[in-house]
Protein backbone atom coordinates (compact mmCIF):
# COMPACT_ATOMS: atom_id res chain seq x y z
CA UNK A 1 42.40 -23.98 -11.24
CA UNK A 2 42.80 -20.11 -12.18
CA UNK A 3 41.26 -21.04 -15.57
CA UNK A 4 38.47 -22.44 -13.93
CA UNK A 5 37.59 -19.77 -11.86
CA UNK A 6 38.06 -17.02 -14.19
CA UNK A 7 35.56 -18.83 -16.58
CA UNK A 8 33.21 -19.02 -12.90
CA UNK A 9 33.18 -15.70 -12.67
CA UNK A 10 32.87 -14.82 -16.40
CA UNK A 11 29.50 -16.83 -16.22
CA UNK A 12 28.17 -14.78 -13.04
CA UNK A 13 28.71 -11.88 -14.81
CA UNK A 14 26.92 -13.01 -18.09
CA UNK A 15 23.93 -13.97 -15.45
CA UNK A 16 22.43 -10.61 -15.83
CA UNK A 17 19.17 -10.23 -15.41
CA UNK A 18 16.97 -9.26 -18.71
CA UNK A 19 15.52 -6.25 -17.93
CA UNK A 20 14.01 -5.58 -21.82
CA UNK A 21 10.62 -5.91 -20.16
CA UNK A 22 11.04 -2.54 -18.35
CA UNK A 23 12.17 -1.33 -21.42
CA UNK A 24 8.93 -2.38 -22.85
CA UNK A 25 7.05 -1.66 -20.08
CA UNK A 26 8.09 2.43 -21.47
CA UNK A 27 9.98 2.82 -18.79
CA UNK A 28 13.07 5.55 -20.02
CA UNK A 29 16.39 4.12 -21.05
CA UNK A 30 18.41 6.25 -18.39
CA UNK A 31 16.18 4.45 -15.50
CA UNK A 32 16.71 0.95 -16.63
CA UNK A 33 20.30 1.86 -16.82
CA UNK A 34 20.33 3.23 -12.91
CA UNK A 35 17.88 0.27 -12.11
CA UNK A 36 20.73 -2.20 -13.65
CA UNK A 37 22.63 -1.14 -10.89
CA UNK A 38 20.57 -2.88 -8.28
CA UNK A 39 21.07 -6.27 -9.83
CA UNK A 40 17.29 -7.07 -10.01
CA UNK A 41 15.35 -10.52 -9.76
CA UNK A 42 13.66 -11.72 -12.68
CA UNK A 43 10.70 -11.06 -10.32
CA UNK A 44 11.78 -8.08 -9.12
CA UNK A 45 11.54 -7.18 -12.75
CA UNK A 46 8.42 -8.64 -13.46
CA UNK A 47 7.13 -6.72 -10.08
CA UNK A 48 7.97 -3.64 -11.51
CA UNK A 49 6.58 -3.97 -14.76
CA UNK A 50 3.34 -4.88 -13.18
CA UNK A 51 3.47 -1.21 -11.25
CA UNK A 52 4.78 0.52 -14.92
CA UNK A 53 2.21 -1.03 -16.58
CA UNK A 54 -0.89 0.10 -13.93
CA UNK A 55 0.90 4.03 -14.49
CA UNK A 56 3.31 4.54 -11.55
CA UNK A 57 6.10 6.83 -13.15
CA UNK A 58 9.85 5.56 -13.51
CA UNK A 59 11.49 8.20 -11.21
CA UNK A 60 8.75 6.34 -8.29
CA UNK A 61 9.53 2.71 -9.65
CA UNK A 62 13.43 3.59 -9.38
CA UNK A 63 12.55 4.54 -5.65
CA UNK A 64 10.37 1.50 -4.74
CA UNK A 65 13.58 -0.50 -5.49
CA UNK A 66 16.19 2.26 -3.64
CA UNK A 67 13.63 1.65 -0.08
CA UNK A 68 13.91 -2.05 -0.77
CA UNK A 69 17.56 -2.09 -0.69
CA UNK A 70 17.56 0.35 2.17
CA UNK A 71 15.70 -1.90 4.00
CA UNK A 72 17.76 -5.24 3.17
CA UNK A 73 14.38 -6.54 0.95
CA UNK A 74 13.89 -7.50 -2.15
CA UNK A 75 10.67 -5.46 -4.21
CA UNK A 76 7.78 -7.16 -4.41
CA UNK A 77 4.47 -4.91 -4.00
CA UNK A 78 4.17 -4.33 -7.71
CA UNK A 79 1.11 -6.38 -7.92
CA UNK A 80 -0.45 -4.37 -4.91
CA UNK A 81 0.57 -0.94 -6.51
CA UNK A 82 -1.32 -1.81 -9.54
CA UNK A 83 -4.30 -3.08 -8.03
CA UNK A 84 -4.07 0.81 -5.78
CA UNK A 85 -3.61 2.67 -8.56
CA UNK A 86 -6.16 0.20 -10.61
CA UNK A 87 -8.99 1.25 -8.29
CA UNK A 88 -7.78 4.89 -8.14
CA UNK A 89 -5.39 5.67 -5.67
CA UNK A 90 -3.21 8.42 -6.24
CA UNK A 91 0.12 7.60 -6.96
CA UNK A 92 1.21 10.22 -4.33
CA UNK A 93 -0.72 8.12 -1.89
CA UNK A 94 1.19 4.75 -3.04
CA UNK A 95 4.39 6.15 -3.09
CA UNK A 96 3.77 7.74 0.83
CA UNK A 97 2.70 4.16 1.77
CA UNK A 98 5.91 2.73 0.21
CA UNK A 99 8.00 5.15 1.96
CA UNK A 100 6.20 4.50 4.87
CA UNK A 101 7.16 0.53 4.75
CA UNK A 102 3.05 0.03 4.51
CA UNK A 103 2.45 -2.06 1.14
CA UNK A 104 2.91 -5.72 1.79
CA UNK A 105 0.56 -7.41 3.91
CA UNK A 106 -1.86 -4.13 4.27
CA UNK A 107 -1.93 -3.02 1.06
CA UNK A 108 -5.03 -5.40 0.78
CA UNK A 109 -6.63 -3.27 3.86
CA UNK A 110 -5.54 -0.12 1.38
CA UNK A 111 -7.85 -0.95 -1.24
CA UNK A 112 -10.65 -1.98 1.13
CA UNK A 113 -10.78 1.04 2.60
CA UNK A 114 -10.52 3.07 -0.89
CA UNK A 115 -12.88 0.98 -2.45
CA UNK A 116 -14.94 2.08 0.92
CA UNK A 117 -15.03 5.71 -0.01
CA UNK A 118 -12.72 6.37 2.81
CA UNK A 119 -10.21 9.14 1.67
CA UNK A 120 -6.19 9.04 0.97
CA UNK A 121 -5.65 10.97 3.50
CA UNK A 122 -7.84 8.74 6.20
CA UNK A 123 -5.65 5.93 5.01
CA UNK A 124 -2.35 7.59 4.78
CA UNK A 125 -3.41 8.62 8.32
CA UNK A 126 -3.91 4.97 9.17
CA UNK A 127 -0.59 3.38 7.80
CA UNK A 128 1.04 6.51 9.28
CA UNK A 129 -0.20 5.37 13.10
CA UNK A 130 0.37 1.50 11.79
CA UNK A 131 4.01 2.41 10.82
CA UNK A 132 4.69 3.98 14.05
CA UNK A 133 3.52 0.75 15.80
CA UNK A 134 0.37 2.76 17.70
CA UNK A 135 -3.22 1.72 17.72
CA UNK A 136 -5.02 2.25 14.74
CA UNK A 137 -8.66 1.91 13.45
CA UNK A 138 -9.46 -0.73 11.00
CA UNK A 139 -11.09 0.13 7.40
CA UNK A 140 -14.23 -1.45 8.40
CA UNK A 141 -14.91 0.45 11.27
CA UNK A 142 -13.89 3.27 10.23
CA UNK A 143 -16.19 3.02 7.12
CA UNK A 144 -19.02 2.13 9.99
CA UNK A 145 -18.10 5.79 11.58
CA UNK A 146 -18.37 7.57 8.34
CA UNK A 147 -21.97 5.62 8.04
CA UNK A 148 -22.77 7.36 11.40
CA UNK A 149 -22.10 10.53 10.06
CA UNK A 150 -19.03 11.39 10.77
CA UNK A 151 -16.84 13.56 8.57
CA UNK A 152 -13.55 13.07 7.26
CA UNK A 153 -11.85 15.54 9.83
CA UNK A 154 -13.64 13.75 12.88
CA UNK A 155 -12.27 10.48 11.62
CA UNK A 156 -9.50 11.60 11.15
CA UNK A 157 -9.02 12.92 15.03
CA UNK A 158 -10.87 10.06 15.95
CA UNK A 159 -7.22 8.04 14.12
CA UNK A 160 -4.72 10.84 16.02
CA UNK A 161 -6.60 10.12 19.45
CA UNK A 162 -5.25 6.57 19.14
CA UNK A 163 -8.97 5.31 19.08
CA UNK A 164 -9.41 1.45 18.73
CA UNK A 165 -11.88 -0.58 17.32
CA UNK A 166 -13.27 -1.30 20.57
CA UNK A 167 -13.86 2.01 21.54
CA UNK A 168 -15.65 2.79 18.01
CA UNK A 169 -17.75 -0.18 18.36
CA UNK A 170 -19.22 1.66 21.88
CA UNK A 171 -19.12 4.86 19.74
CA UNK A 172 -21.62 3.63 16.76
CA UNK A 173 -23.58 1.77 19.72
CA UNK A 174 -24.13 5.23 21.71
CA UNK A 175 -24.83 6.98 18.59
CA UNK A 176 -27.28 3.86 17.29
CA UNK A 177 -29.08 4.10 20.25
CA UNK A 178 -29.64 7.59 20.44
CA UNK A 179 -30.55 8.00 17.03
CA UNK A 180 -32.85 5.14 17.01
CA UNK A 181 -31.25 3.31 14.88
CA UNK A 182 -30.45 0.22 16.83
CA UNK A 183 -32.90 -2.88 16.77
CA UNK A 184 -35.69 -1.88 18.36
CA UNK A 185 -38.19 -4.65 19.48
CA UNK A 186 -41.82 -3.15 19.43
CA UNK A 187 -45.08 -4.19 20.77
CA UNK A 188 -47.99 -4.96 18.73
CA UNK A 189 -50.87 -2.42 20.20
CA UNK A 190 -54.40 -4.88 20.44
């Protein structure tokens, strides 16, 4: 029965993931070592190549696992870090939105709104509001505001006010209409 067991055990141990594809990946020997002591996934490993690979540096990809762990989770938002930094979001900006508990789900909302022109900061100022659980503007109407002509600081107090998409909506209509930009049926003169 002892035999048994010790030969259970010497199998769990041998059970280690492979993590060669960091390694590969060019991530430094001493932070595959410190990331061995997470016991990673396969697919947490193949979620961190994925974010190695689209240029997020080791010292970040060893924290992306540490905030997993501190949060009970397994990491899996290396396919939505590369496709941030892909499109050009700053690392910085990645790493804040990690920290932040904001990948996931809204990283696809992320990359809207930077493929929308809209700033870092406007969407670090977002997922701040988001994480905090208090009304935020979406990407869309947000991008509809900067189409209006409002600047990046106005949006940006328009996000601290709390304002809602709602409320923007009656924005762009008061600004439409006094700009003339709203449909406007006219009359054929005879």
């Amino acid at each position: 029965m002892l035999a048994a067991f010790a030969t259970l055990v010497g199998c769990k141990r041998q059970q280690q993931t492979d993590l060669s594809p960091l390694d590969q990946a060019g991530t430094w020997f001493s932070n595959v070592q410190e990331l061995r002591g997470y016991n990673l996934s396969e697919a947490e490993v193949t979620q961190l190549v994925a974010a190695r690979q689209a240029g997020l540096p080791d010292t970040n990809c060893v924290e992306l696992v540490r905030l997993a762990r501190q949060r009970n989770q397994t990491f899996s938002d290396g396919d939505a870090i590369a496709d941030l930094l892909g499109t050009g979001v700053d690392s910085q900006t990645v790493m804040e939105l990690a920290r932040l508990n904001q990948l996931g789900p809204w990283a696809g909302e992320a990359l809207t709104m930077h493929l929308a022109k809209l700033s870092d900061a406007i969407i670090l100022e977002v997922a701040g509001r988001r994480a905090a659980g208090q009304p935020a503007l979406s990407g869309e109407k947000l991008a509809e505001l900067r189409d209006t002509g409002y600047s990046e600081s106005q949006l940006i107090e328009l996000i601290e006010r709390g304002t809602t998409d709602a409320q923007a909506d009656q924005i762009i209509d008061v600004h439409n209409r006094v700009s003339g930009r709203g449909f406007v049926r006219r009359r054929r003169r005879h």
